[in-house]
Structures are given as C-alpha cells and as structure tokens.
Protein backbone atom coordinates (compact mmCIF):
# COMPACT_ATOMS: atom_id res chain seq x y z
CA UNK A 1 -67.79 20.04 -48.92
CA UNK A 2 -69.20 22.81 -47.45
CA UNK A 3 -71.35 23.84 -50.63
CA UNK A 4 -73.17 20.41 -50.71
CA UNK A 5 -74.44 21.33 -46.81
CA UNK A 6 -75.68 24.79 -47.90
CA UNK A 7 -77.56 23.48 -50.99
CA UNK A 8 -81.00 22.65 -50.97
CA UNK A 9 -81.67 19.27 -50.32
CA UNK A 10 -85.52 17.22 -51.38
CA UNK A 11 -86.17 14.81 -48.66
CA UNK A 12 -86.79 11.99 -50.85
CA UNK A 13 -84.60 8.76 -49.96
CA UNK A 14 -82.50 8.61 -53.06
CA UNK A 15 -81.65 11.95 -52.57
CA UNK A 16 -80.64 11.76 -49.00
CA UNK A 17 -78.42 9.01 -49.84
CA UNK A 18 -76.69 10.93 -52.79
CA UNK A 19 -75.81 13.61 -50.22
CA UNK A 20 -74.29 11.13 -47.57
CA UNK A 21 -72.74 9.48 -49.93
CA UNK A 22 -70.96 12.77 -51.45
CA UNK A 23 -70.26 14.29 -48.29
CA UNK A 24 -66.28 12.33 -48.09
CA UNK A 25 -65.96 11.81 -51.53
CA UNK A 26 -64.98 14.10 -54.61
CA UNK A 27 -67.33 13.75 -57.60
CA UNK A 28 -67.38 16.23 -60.67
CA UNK A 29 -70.49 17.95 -59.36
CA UNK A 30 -68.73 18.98 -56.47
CA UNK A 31 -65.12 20.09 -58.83
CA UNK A 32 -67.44 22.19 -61.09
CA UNK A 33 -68.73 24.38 -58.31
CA UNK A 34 -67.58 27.70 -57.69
CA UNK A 35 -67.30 28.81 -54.11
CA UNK A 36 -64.11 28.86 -51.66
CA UNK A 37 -61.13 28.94 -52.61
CA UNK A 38 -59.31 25.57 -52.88
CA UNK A 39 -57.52 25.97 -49.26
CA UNK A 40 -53.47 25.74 -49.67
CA UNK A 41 -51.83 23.73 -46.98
CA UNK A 42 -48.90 25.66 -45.59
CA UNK A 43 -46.04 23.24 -44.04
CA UNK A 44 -44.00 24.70 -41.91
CA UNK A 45 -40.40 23.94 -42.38
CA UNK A 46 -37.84 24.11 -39.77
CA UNK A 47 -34.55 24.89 -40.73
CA UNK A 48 -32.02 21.74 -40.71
CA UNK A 49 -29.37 23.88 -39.07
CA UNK A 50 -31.89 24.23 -36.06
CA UNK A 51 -33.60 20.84 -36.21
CA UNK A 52 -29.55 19.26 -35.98
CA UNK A 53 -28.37 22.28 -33.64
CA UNK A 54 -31.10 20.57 -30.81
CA UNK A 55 -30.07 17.65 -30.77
CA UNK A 56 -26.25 18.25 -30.77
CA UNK A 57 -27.06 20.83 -27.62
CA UNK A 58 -29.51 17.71 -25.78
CA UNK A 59 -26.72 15.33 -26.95
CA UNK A 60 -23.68 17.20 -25.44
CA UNK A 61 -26.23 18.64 -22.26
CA UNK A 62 -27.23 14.82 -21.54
CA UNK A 63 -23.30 13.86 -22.15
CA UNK A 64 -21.75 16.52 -19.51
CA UNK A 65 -24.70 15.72 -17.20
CA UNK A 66 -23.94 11.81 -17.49
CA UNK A 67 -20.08 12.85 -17.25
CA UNK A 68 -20.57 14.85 -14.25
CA UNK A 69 -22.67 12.82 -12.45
CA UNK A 70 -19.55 9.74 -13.05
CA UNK A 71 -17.15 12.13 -11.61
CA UNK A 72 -19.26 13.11 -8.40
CA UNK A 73 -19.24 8.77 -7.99
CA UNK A 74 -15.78 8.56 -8.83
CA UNK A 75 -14.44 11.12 -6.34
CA UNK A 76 -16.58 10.28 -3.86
CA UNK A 77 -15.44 6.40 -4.22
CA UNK A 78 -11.78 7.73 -4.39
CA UNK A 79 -12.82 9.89 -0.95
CA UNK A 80 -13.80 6.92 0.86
CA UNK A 81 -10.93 4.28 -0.33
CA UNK A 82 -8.24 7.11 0.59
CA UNK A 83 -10.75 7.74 3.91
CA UNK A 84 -10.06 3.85 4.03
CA UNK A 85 -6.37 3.76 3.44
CA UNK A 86 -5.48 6.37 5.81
CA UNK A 87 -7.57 4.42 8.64
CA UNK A 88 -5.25 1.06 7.93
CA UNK A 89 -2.02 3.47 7.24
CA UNK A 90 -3.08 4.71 10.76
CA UNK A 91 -3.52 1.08 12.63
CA UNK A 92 -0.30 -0.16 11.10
CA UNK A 93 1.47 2.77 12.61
CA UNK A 94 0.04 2.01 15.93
CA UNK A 95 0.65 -1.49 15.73
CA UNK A 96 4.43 -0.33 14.76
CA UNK A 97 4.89 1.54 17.42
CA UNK A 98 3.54 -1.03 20.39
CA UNK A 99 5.52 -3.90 18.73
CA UNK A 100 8.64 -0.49 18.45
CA UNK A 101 9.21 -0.72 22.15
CA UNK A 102 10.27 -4.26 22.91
CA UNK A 103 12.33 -4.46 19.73
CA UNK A 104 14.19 -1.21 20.94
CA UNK A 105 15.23 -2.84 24.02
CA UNK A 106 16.28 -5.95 22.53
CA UNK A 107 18.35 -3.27 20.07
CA UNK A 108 20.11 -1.62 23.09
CA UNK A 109 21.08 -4.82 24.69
CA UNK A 110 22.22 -6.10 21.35
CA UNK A 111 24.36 -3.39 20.90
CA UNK A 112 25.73 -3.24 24.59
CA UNK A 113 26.69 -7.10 23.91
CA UNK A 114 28.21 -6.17 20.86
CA UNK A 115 29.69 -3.14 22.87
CA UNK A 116 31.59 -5.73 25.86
CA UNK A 117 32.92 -8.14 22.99
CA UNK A 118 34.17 -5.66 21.27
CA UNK A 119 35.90 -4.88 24.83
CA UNK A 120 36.88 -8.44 25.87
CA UNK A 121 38.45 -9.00 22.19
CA UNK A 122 40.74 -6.10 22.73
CA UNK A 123 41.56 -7.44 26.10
CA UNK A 124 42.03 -11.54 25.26
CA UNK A 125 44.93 -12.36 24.07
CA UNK A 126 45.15 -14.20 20.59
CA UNK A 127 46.65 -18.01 20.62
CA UNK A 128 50.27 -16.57 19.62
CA UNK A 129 50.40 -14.69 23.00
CA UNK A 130 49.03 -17.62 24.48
CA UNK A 131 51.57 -19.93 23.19
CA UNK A 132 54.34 -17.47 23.83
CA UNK A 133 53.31 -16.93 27.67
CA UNK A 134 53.34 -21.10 27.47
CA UNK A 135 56.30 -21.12 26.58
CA UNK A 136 57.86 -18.65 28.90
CA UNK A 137 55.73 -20.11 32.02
CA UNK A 138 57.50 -23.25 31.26
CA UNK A 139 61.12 -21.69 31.16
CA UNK A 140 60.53 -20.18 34.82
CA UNK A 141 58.62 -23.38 36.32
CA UNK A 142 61.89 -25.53 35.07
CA UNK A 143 63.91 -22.76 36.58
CA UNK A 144 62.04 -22.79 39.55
CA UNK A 145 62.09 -26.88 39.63
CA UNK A 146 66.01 -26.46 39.17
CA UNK A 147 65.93 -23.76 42.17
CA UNK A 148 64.19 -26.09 44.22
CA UNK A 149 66.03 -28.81 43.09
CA UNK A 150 68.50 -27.18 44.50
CA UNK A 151 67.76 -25.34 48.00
CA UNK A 152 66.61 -29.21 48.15
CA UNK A 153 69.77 -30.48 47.94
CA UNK A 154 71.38 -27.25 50.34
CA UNK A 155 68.76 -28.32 52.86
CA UNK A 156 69.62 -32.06 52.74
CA UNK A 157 73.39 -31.65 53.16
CA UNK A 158 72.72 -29.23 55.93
CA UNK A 159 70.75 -31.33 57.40
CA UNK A 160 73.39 -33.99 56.95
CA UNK A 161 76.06 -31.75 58.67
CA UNK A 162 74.06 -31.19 61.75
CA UNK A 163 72.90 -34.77 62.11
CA UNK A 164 77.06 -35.43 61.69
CA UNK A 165 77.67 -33.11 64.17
CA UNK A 166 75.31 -34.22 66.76
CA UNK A 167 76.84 -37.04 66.46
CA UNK A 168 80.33 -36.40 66.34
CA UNK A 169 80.66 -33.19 67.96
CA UNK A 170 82.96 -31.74 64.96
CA UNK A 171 83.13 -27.63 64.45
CA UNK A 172 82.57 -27.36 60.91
CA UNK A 173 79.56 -26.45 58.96
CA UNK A 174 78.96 -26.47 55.35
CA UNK A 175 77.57 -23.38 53.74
C-alpha cells in the first residue's frame, strides 16, 4: 500500500479513481511489486499455566475476601446476641433475687411450722393412749362415785344419830 502512494500518479480522472480505488484492495499490480517486506504478524501467546494460574489466585483472593468479610458479620452478630443474652440472663437474675426475699420468709416460717408439728406430734398422744386414759378415768370416777356414795351414806347415818340423840338424849354414837 505504501508503494502505490510513492508512485507517480497523472492527474487525469480515470487515473485518480484507479488509485482510490486500489488503495484498500489487493490487485496483481500491487502482488507483483517488489518493495517491503510482507510484514509478519507476531501473536503473543501467554502461557495457559499463567492465563489459568490468574484466575485461580483472583478466584481464591475474591473467595477468602468474601469468606472473611461473612465471618467479621457473623461474629459480630454472635457479639451482639451473646451482648443480648447476657443483658436478659442479667434481668432475670435481678428479678430472682427481688421475688428471692419474700419466698425465703415464707420458707422459714414453713419450716418453723413444720418444726412445732413435728413438736406437738411427739407430745399428743395417739387414740390408743387416749382410749386407755378413758378407760382408766372411768375406773377412778366410779371409784370416786362409790367413795362418795359412801361418805354419803357415813354422813347420813351420822346425821341420823345426832338428830336421835337430840331427841332422845342416848350416849351412843355410831362411827
């Protein structure tokens, strides 16, 4: 292409025409000239090794970034639901403790109850001891009945002697 610029051109119209016409195009005119070279094209070729060594190093650089990134969000959620937990592990405590009191005196007088039955049990007496001290209360009340029955009977014949002997004036008494 460069050959058909540096050769003389007429500046007649058909002329002019050939040469702009020529100028993109390959014709035999142009094939039979001697002059540069015929310019090689030289490709450079990367090497596959390197061409699939990039993308496994972005791959596994993009991978540990993502990866990293999911951790820092992951402890920092886990950091604020423990952060969380230990505020409502804290309340509960407190809440515990105020509702502790009350329950711990209710406890005390429980036990103190529990304490003076415990007590009274050992000092009642089951219903065999109270049958048997039935039983013996009636023996002495029919003793004491006959005893009285008795002194009642002494008292009435005394008192038959003396109202005898204010009336008859007689010397004997009855024991």
């Amino acid at each position: 292409m460069a050959s058909l610029l540096l050769k003389p051109v007429s500046l007649s119209r058909v002329n002019v025409v050939a040469v702009r016409s020529r100028m993109f195009s390959t014709s035999r005119v142009i094939l039979n000239e001697v002059g540069a070279p015929p310019v090689q094209k030289h490709y450079s070729r990367k090497p596959v090794g390197g061409f699939a060594e990039g993308r496994i190093v972005g791959f596994l650089f993009g991978f540990s970034l993502a990866s990293s990134y999911a951790a820092y969000h992951l402890l920092d959620e886990f950091k604020q639901a423990s952060a969380a937990l230990q505020v409502s592990v804290e309340k509960l405590q407190q809440s515990t403790e105020m509702a502790w009191i009350p329950v711990t005196a209710h406890v005390r007088r429980i036990e103190a109850v529990e304490k003076d039955l415990k007590a009274l049990t050992a000092a009642s007496a089951s219903k065999d001891d109270i049958s048997k001290v039935r039983a013996e209360l009636k023996k002495h009340y029919e003793v004491l009945h006959t005893e009285f029955l008795d002194l009642r009977t002494h008292v009435w014949g005394m008192q038959q002697d003396l109202h005898s002997l204010s009336k008859k004036e007689s010397t004997s008494v009855r024991v």
